[in-house]
Protein backbone atom coordinates (compact mmCIF):
# COMPACT_ATOMS: atom_id res chain seq x y z
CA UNK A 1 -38.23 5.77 -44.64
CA UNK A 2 -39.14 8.79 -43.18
CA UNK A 3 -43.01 9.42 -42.13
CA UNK A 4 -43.29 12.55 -44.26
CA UNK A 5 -42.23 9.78 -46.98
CA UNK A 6 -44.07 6.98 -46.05
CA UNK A 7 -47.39 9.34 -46.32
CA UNK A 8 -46.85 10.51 -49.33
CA UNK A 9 -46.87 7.03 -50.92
CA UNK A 10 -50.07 6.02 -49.07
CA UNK A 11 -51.99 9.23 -49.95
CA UNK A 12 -51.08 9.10 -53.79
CA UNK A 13 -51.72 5.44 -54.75
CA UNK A 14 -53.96 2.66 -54.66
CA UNK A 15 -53.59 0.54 -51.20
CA UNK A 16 -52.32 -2.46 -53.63
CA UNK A 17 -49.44 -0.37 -55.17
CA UNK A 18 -46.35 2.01 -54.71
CA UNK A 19 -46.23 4.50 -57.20
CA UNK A 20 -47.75 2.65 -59.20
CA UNK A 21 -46.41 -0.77 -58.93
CA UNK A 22 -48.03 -4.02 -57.74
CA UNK A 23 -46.88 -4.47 -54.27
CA UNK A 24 -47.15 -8.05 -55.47
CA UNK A 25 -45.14 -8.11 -58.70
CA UNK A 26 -42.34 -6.36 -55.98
CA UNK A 27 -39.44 -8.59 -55.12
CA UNK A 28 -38.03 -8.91 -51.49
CA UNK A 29 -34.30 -8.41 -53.26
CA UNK A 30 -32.04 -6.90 -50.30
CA UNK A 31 -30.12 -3.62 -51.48
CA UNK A 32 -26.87 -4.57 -51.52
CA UNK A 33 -22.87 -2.31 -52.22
CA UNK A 34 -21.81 -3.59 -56.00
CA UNK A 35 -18.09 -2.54 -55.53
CA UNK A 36 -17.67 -2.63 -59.73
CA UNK A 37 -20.06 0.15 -60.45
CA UNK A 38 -17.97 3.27 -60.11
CA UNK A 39 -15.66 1.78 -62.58
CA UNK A 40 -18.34 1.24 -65.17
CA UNK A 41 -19.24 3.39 -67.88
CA UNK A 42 -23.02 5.47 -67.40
CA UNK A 43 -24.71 3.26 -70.02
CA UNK A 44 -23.00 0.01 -68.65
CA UNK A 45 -24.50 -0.37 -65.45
CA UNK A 46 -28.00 -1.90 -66.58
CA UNK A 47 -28.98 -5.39 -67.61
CA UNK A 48 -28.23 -6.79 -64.39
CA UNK A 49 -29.17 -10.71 -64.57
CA UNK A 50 -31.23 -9.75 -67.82
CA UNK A 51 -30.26 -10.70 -70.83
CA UNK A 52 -30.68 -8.11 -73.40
CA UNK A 53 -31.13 -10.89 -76.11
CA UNK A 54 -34.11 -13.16 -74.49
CA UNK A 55 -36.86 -13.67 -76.98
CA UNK A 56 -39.01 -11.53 -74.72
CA UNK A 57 -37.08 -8.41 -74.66
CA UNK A 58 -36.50 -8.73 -78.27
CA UNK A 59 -40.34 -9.02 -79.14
CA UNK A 60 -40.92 -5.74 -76.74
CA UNK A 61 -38.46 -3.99 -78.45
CA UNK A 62 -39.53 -4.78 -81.86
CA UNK A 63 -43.23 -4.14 -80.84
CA UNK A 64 -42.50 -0.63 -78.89
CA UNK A 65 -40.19 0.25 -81.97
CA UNK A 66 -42.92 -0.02 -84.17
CA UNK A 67 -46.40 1.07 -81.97
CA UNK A 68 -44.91 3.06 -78.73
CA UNK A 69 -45.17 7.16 -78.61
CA UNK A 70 -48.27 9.74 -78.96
CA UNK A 71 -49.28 10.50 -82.53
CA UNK A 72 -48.66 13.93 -83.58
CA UNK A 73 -46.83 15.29 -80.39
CA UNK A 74 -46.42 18.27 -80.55
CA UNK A 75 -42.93 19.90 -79.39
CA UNK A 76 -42.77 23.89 -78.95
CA UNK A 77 -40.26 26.34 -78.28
CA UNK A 78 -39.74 28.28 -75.46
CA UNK A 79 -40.90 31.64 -77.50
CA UNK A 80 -44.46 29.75 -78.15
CA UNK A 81 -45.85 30.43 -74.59
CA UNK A 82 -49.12 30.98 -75.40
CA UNK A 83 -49.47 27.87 -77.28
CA UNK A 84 -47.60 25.97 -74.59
CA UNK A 85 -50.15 27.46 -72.19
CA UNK A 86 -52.91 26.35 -74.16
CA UNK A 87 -52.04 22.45 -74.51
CA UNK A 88 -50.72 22.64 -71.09
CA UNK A 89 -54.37 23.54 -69.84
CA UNK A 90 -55.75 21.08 -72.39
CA UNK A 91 -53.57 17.94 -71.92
CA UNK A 92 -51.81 17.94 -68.50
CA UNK A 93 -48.27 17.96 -70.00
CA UNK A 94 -46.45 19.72 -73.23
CA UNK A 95 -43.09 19.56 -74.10
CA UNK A 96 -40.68 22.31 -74.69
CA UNK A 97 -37.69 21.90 -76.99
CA UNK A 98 -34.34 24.23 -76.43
CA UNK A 99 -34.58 24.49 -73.01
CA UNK A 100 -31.22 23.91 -71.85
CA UNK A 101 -28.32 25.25 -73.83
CA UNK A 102 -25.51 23.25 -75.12
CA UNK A 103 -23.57 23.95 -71.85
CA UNK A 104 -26.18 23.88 -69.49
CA UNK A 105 -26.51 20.19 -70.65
CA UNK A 106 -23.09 19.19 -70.43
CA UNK A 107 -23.42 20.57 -66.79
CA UNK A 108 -26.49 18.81 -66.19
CA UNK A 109 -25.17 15.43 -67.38
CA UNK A 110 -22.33 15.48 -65.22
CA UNK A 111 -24.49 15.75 -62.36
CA UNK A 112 -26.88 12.98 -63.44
CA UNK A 113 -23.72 10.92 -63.93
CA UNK A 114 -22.18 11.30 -60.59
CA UNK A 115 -25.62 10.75 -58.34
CA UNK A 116 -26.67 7.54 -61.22
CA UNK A 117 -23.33 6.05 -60.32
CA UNK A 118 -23.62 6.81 -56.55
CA UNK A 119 -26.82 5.18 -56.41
CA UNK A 120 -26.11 2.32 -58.53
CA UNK A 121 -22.59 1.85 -56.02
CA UNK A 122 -25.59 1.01 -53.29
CA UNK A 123 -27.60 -1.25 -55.50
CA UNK A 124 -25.78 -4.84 -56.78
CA UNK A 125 -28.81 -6.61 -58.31
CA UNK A 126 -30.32 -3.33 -59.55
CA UNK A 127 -33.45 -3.41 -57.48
CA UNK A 128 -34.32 0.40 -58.03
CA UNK A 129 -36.78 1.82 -55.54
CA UNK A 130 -39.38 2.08 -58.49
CA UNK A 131 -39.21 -1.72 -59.83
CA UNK A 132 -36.30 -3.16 -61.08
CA UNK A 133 -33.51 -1.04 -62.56
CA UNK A 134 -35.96 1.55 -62.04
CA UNK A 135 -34.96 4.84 -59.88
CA UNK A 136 -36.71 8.15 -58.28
CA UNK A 137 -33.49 10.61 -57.58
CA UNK A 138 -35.42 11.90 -54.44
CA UNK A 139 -36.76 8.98 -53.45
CA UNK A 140 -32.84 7.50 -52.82
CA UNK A 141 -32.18 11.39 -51.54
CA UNK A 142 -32.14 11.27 -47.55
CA UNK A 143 -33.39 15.12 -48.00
CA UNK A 144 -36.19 13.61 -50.77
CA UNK A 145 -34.36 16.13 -52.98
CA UNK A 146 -31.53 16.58 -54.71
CA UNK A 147 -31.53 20.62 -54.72
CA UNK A 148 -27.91 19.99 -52.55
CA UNK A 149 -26.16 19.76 -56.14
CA UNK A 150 -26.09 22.41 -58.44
CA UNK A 151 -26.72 21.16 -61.19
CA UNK A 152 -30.17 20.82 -60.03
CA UNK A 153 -30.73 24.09 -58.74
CA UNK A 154 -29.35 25.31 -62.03
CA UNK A 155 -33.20 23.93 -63.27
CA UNK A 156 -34.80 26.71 -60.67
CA UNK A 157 -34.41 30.09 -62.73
CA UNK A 158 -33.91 29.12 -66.91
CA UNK A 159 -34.41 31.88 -68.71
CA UNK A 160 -36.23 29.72 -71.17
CA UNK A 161 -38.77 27.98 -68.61
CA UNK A 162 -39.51 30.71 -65.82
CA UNK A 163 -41.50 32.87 -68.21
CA UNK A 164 -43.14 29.67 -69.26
CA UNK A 165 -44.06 28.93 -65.54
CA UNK A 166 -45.40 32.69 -64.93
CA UNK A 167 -48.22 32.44 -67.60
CA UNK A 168 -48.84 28.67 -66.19
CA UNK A 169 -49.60 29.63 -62.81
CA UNK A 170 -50.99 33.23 -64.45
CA UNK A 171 -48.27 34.53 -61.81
CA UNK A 172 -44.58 35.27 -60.95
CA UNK A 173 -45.03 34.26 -57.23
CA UNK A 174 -44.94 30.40 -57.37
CA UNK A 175 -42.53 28.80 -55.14
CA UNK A 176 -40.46 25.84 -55.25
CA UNK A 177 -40.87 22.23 -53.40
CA UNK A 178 -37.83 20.98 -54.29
CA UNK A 179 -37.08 18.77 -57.10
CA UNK A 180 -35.84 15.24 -57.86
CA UNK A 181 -36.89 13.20 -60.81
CA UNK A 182 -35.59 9.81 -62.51
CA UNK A 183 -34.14 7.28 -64.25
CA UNK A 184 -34.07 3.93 -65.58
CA UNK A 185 -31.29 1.87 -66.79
CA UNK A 186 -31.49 -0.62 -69.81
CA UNK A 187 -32.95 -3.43 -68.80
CA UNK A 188 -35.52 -1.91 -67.01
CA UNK A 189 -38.47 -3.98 -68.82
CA UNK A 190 -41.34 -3.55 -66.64
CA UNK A 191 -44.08 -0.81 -66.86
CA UNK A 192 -44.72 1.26 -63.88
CA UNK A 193 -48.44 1.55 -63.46
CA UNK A 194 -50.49 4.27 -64.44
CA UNK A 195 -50.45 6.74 -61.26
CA UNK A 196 -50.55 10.65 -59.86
CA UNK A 197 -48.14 12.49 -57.71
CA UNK A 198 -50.99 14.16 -55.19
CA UNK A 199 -54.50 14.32 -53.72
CA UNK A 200 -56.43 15.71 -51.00
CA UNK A 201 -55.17 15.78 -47.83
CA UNK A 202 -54.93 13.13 -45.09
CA UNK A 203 -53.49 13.14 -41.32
CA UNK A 204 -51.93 9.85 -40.68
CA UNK A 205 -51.33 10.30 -36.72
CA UNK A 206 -49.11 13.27 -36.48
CA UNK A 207 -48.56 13.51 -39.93
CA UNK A 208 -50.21 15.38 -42.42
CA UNK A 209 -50.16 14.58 -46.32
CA UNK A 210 -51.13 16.84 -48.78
CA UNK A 211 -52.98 20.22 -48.55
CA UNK A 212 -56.58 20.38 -50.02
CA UNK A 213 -59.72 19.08 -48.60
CA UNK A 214 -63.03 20.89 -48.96
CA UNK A 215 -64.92 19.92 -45.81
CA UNK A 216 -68.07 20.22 -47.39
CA UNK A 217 -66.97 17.40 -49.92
CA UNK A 218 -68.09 19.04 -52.81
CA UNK A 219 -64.88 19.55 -54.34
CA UNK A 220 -61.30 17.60 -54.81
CA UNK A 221 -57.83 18.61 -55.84
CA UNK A 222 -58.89 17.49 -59.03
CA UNK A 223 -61.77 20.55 -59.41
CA UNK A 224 -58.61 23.17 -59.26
CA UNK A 225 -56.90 24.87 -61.26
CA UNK A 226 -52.79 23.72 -61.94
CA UNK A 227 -51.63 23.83 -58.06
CA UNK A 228 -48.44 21.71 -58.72
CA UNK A 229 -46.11 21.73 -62.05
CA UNK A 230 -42.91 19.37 -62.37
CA UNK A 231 -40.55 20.23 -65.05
CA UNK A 232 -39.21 16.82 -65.85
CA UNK A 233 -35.70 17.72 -68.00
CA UNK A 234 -34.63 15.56 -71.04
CA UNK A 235 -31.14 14.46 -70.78
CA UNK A 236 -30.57 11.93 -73.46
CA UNK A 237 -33.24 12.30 -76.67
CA UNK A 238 -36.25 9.83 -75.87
CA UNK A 239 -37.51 7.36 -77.94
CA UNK A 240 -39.42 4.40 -78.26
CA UNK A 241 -37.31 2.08 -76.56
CA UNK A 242 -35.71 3.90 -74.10
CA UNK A 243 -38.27 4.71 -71.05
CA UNK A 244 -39.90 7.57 -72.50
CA UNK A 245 -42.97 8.70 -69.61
CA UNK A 246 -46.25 7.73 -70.81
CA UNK A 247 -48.84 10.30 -70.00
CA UNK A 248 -52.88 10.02 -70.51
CA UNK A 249 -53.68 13.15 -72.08
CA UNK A 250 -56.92 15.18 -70.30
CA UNK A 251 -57.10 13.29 -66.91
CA UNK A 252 -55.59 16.05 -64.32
CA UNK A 253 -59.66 16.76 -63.76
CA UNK A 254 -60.86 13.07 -64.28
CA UNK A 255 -62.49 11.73 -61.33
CA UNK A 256 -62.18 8.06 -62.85
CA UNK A 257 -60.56 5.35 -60.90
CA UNK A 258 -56.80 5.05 -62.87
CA UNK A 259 -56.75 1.96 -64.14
CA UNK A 260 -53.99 -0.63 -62.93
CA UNK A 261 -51.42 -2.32 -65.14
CA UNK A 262 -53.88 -5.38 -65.35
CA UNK A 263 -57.03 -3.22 -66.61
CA UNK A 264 -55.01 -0.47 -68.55
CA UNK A 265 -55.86 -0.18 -71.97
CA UNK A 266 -53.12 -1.27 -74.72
CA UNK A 267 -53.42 2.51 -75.93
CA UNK A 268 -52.37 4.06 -72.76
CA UNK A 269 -49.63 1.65 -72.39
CA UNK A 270 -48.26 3.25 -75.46
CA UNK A 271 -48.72 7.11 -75.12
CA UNK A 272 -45.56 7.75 -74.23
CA UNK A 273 -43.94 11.07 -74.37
CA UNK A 274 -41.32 10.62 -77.48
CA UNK A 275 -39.24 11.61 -79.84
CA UNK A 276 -38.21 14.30 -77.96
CA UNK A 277 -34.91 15.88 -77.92
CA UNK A 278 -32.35 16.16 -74.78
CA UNK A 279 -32.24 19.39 -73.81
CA UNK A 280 -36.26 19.77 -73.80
CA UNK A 281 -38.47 20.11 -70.69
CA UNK A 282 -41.35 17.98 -70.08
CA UNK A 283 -43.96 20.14 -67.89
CA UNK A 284 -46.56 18.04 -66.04
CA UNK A 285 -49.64 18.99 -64.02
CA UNK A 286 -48.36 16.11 -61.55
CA UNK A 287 -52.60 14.98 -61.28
CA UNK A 288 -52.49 13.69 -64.93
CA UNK A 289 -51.98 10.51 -64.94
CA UNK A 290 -48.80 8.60 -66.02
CA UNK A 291 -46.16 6.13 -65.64
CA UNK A 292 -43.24 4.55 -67.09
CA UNK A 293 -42.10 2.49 -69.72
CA UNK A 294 -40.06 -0.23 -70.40
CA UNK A 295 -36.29 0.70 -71.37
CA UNK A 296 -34.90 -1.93 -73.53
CA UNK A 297 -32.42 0.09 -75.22
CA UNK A 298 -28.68 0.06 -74.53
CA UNK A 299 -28.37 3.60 -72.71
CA UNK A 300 -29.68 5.28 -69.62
CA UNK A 301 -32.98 7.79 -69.70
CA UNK A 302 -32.44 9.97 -67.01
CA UNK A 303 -35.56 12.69 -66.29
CA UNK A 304 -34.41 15.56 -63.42
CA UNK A 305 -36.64 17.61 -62.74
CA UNK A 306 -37.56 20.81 -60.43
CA UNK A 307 -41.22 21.21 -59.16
CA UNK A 308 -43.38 24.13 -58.34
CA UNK A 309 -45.99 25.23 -56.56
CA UNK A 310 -48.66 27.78 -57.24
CA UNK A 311 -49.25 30.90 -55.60
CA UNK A 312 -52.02 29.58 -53.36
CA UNK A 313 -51.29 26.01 -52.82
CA UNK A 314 -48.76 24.65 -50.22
CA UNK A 315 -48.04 21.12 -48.62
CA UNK A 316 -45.47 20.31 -45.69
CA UNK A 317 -42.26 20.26 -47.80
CA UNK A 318 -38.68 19.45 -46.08
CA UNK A 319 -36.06 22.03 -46.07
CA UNK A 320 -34.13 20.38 -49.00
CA UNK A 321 -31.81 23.02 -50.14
CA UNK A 322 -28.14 24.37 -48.33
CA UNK A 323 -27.64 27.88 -48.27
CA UNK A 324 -24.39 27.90 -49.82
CA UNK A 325 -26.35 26.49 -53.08
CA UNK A 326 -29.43 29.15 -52.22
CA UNK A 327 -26.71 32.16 -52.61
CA UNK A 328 -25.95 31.26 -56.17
CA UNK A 329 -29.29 31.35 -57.23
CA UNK A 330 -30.68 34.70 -59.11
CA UNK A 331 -32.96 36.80 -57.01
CA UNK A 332 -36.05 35.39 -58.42
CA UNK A 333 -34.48 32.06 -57.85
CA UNK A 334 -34.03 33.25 -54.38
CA UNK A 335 -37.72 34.27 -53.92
CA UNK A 336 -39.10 31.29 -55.19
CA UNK A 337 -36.94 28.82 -52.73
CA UNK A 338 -37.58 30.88 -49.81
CA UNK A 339 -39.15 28.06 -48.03
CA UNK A 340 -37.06 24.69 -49.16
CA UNK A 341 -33.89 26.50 -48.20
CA UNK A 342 -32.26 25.59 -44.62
CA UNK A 343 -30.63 27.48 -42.49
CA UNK A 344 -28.80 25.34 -40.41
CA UNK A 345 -26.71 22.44 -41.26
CA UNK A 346 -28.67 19.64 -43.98
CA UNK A 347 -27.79 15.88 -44.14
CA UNK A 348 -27.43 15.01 -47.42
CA UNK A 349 -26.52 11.62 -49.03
CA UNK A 350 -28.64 8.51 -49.70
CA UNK A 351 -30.67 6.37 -47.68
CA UNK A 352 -29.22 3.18 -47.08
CA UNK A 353 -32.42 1.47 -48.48
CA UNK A 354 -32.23 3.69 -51.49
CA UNK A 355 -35.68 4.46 -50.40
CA UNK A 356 -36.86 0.69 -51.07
CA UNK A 357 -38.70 0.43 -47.57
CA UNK A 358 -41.90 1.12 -48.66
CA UNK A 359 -41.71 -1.51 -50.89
CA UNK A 360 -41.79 -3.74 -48.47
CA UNK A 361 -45.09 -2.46 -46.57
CA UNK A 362 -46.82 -5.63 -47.55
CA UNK A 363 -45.34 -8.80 -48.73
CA UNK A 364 -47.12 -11.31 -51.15
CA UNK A 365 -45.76 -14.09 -52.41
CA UNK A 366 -45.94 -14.63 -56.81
CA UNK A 367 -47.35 -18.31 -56.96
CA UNK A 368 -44.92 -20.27 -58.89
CA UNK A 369 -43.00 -17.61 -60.32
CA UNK A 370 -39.83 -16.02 -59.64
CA UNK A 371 -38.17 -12.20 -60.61
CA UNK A 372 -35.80 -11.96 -62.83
């Protein structure tokens, strides 16, 4: 994993975890090529040595079917901006229905086909690089982004988002990092822990995570205003059962500890983003905290996304797009990936660990138990 990566993960989470999961609840599964997958069908390539049946995964199912999801989400419309803007600021998240247009989600689903299926090629036993059957699309991505495919950079400039994003950051001049996002197949019956996607800065030897740090230690990322949006995008409607994100509504200020899987509350373990409809947009003020949930239904939830930065914020960010996919963008589109595009010739492609290394950072054994 590259150091850039490896910083990230050590900055944003609790010693004991990886984005969220229990280094010790984390198998020591090798990633290995399952030569079946591309011959499967999208929603056939989960339940890997689970059994979709087991009294377990039947009681989760019936219990998430009848107690999982936030009570009276609200889901706006692109043309309510104001009132997006307001929850937004309020909760740390809204959703946006009508995003995506019937063929912009065709086009989007092909792409989240073809990179599902090239990951899951690399991956026999499922072992995701986010727990089992569990997957981050950048964290596979030897770039850490998947801008190299148009269907992602498609997610840059919507017509329906980018005046959305303007009264967010209360400006037109944003930029983009990149963007990535994921997915979990059925069968994928863990949580992921509660976590956040930044904080302040830290040098780890020559590198240097995140951007922020008052030196007078009076304030933290978490005093600021939105410096950091991800537009998660729904490709499959989102239920109870199917993986829906969970997010904790108000805590992109909170200077509480976030609570681990062991000490979470049964409430947060259930306010989860759903029903929401595929082709809406999840927008996240990445310090909020959230996590995923378990997805024992029969299909795959798949969440790409495109993130942004505000006008005054920046962190070291790879060069993740090519510029034969930065010349079909629109000229705002342009503008705003001015600094993720690269001029000279980008490896793309996976990493052969699928991004897993970090996973192995520290290696505790489960007494008496084994993964499934």
């Amino acid at each position: 994993m590259a150091l850039w990566a490896l910083a990230g993960i050590l900055l944003y989470n609790d010693p004991d975890t990886i984005d969220g999961i229990c280094l010790e609840e984390l198998t020591m599964l090798e990633i290995a090529d399952d030569a079946e997958a591309a011959d499967l069908a999208l929603d056939d390539l989960g339940w890997v040595n689970r059994d979709a049946t087991a009294d377990d995964v039947v009681e989760l199912r019936r219990h998430l079917q009848m107690r999982n999801g936030i009570r009276g989400l609200e889901v706006f419309t692109p043309d309510q901006v104001e009132r997006v803007r307001d929850v937004f600021y309020r909760d740390g998240f809204v959703v946006v229905s009508d995003v995506l247009n019937a063929d912009q989600l065709a086009f989007l689903r092909e792409g989240v086909d073809r990179e599902i299926h090239e990951i899951a090629k690399r991956d026999r036993y499922r072992v995701g690089n986010r727990g089992s059957h569990r997957y981050s699309f950048g964290g596979a991505s030897r770039t850490g982004h998947q801008m190299h495919n148009l269907e992602w950079a498609m997610l840059i400039d919507l017509p329906t988002v980018t005046p959305i994003l303007t009264a967010l950051f209360d400006s037109a001049d944003y930029i983009s990092r990149g963007g990535g996002g994921d997915f979990c197949l059925p069968g994928a019956k863990e949580y992921q822990g509660l976590h956040s996607d930044m904080g302040d800065r830290k040098e780890f030897g020559a590198v240097t995570a995140g951007s922020f740090r008052d030196p007078r230690g009076l304030l933290t990322y978490r005093d600021l205003p939105c410096p950091y949006i991800c537009c998660n995008f729904l490709t499959v409607d989102v239920n109870e059962i199917n993986g829906a994100t969970r997010q904790i509504p108000g805590t992109q200020h909170s200077h509480e500890p976030i609570p681990t899987l062991d000490t979470e509350p049964e409430w947060m373990k259930l306010s989860a983003v759903c029903p929401a409809p595929a082709g809406s947009v999840l927008i996240r003020d990445v310090r909020a905290w959230h996590g995923g949930t378990p997805n024992v239904s029969d299909h795959v939830r798949a969440i790409p996304n495109a993130e942004f930065y505000a006008p005054w914020f920046r962190e070291p960010m790879p060069r993740s797009m090519p510029r034969r996919v930065y010349d079909t963008l629109s000229e705002h589109g342009k503008k705003v990936c001015r600094y993720i595009v690269a001029e000279n010739h980008l490896v793309t492609g996976y990493r052969d660990d699928l991004g897993t290394g970090a996973r192995n950072v520290r290696k505790k054994k489960r007494d008496g138990h084994e993964t499934s």
